[in-house]
C-alpha atoms as a PDB file:
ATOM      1  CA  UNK A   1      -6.291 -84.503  -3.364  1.00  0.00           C
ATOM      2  CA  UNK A   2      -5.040 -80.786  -4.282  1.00  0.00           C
ATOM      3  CA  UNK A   3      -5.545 -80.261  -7.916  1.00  0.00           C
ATOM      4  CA  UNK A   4      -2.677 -77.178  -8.926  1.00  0.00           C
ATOM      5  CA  UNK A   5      -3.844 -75.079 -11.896  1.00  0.00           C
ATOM      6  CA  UNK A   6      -1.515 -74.796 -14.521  1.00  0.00           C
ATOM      7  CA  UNK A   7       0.017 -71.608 -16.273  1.00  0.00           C
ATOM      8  CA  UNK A   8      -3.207 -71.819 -19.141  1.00  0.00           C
ATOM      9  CA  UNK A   9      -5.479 -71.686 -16.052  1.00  0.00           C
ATOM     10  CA  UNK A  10      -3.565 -69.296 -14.019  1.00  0.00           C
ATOM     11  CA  UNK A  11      -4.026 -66.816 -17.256  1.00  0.00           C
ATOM     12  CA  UNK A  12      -7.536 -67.572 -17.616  1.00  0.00           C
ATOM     13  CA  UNK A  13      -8.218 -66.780 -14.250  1.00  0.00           C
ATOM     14  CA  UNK A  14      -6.496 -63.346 -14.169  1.00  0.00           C
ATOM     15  CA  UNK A  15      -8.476 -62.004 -17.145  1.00  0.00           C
ATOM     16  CA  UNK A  16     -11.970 -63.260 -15.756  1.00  0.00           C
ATOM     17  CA  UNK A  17     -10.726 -61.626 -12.437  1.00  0.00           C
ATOM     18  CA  UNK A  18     -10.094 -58.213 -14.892  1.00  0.00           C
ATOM     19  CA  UNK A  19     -13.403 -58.216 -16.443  1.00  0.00           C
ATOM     20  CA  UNK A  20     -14.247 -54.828 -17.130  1.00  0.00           C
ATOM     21  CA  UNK A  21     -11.786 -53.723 -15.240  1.00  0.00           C
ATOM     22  CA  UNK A  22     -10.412 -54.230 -11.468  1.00  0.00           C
ATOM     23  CA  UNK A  23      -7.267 -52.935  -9.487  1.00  0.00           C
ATOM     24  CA  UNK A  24      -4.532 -55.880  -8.263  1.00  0.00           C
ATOM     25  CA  UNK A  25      -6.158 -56.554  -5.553  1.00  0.00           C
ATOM     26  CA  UNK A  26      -9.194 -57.839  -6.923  1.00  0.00           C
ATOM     27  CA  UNK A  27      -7.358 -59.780  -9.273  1.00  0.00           C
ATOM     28  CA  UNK A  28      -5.620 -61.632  -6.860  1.00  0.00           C
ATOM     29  CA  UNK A  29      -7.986 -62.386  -4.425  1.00  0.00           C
ATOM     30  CA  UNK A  30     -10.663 -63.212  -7.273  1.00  0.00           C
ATOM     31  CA  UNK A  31      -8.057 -65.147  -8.656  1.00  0.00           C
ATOM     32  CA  UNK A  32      -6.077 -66.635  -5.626  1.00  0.00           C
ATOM     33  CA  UNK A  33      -2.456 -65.415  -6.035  1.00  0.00           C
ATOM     34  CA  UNK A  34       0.081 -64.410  -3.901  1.00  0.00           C
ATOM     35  CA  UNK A  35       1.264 -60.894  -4.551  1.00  0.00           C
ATOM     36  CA  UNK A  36       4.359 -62.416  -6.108  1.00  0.00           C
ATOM     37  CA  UNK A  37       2.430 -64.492  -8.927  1.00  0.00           C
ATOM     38  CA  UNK A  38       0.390 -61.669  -9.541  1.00  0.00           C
ATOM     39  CA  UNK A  39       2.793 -59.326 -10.357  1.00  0.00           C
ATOM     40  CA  UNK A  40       4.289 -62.198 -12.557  1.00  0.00           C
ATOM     41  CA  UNK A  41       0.725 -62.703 -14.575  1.00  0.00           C
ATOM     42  CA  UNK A  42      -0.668 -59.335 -14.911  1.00  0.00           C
ATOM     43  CA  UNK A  43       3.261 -58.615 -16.496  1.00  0.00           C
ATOM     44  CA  UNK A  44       3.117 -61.949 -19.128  1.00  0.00           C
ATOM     45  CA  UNK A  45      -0.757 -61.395 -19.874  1.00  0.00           C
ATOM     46  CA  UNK A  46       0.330 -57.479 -20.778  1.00  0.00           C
ATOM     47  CA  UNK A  47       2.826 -58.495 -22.719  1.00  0.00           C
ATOM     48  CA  UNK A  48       0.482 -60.819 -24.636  1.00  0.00           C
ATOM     49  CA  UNK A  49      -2.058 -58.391 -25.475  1.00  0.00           C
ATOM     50  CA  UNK A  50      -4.350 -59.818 -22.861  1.00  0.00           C
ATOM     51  CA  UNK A  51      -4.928 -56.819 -20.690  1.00  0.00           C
ATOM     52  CA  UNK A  52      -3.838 -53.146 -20.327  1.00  0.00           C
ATOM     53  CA  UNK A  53      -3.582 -50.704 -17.530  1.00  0.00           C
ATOM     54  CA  UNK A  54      -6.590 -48.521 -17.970  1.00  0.00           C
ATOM     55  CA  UNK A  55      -8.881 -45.871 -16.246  1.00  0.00           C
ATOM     56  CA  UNK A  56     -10.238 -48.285 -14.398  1.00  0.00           C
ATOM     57  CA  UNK A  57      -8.074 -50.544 -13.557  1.00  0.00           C
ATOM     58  CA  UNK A  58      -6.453 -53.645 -15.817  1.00  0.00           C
ATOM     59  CA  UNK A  59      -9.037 -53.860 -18.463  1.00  0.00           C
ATOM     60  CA  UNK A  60      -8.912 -57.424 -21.006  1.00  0.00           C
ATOM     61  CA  UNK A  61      -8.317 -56.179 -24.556  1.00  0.00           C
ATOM     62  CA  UNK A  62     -10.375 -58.190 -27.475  1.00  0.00           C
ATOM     63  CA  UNK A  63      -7.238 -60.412 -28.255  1.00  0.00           C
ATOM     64  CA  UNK A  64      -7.763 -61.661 -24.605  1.00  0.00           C
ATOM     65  CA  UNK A  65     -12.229 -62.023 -24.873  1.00  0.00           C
ATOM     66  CA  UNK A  66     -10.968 -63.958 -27.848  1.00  0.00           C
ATOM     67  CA  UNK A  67      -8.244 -65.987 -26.189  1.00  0.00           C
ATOM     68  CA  UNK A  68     -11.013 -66.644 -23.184  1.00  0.00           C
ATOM     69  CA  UNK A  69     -14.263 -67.460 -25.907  1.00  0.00           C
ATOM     70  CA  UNK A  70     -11.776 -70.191 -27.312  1.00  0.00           C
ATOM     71  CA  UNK A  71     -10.491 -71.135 -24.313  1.00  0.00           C
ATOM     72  CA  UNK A  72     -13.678 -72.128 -23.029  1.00  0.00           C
ATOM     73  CA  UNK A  73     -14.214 -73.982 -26.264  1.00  0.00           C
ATOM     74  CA  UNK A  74     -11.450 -75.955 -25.842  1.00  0.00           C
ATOM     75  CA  UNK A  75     -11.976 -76.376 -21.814  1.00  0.00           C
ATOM     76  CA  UNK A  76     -15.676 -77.825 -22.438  1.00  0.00           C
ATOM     77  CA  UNK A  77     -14.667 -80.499 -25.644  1.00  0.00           C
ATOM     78  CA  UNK A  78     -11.580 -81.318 -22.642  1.00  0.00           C
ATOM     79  CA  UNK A  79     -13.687 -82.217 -20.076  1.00  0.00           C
ATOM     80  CA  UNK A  80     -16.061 -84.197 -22.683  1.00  0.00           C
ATOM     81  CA  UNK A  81     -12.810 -86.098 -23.705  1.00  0.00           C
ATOM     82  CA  UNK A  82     -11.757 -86.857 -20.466  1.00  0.00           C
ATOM     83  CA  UNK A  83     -14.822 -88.010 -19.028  1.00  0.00           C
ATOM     84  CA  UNK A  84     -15.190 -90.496 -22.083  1.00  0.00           C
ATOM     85  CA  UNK A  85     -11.467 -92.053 -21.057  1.00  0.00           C
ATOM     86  CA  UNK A  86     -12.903 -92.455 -17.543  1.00  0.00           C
ATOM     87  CA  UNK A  87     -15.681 -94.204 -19.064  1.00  0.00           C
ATOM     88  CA  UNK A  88     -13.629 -96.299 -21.617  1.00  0.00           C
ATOM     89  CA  UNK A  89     -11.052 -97.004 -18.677  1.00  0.00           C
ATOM     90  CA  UNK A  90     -13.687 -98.261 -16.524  1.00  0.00           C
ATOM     91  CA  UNK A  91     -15.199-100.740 -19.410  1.00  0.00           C
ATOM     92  CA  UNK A  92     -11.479-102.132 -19.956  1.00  0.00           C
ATOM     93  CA  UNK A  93     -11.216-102.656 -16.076  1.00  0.00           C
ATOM     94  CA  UNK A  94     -14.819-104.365 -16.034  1.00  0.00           C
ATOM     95  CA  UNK A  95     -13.572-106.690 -19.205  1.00  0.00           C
ATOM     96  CA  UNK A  96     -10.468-107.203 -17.784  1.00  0.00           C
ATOM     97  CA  UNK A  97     -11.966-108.897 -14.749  1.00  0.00           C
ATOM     98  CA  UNK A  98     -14.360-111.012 -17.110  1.00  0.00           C
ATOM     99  CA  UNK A  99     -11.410-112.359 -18.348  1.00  0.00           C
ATOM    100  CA  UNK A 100     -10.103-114.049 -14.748  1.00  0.00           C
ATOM    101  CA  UNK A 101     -10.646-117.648 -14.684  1.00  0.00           C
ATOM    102  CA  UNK A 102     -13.309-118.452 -11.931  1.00  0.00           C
ATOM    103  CA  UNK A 103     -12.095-121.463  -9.840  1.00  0.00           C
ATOM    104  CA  UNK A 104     -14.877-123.986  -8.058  1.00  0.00           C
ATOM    105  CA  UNK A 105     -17.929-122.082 -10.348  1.00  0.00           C
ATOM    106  CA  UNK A 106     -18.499-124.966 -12.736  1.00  0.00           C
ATOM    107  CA  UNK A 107     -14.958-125.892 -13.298  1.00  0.00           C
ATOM    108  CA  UNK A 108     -14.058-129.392 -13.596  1.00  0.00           C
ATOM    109  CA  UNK A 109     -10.710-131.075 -12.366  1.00  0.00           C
ATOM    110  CA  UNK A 110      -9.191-133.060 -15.239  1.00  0.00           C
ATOM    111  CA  UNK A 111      -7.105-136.251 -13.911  1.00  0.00           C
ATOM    112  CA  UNK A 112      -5.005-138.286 -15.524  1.00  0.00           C
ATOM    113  CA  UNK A 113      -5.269-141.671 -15.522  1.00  0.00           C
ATOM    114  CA  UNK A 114      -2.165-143.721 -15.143  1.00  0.00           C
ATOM    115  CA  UNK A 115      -0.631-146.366 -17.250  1.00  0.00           C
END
């Protein structure tokens, strides 16, 4: 199954691709764009303060190491958050299935006797 990136991602992926600095064409193979979402992203992360056209290249500013250190903050207590659902889903599943009546192990047919 294709996982897309969303717009957060998409950002995050255009400054790492920066760095120091890079041309567009580093960016977007380093980040996987088309031409079209490049030129979309390197405008909205200007913009933002993320990046600026430098001597060598797009270069991030501090605003954007800052929006990337707590990015990754937030990306690593994510992935802690939603491995503990997986976990917690699985344990409902597992007591959900405890909670099927087992028919012929140890069961006992009640009849009723007529009148």
């Amino acid at each position: 199954m294709v996982k897309y990136r969303d717009r957060l991602e998409i950002v995050v992926d255009v400054l790492d691709a920066a760095g120091q600095g890079a041309k567009k064409t580093r960016i977007m193979y380093v980040a996987n764009l088309s031409y079209r979402l490049l030129e979309k992203y390197l405008g909205e992360t200007i913009m933002m303060g993320f990046l600026f056209f430098g001597s060598n290249g797009y270069e991030i500013t501090e605003k954007g190491r800052y929006f990337l250190e707590r990015y990754k903050q937030f990306s690593s207590k994510y992935s802690k958050v939603e491995s503990d659902m997986k976990d917690m889903l699985s344990e409902r599943r597992t007591l959900e299935k405890l909670c099927k009546p087992e028919y012929g192990v140890g069961s006992r047919q009640v009849t009723r006797r007529g009148r």
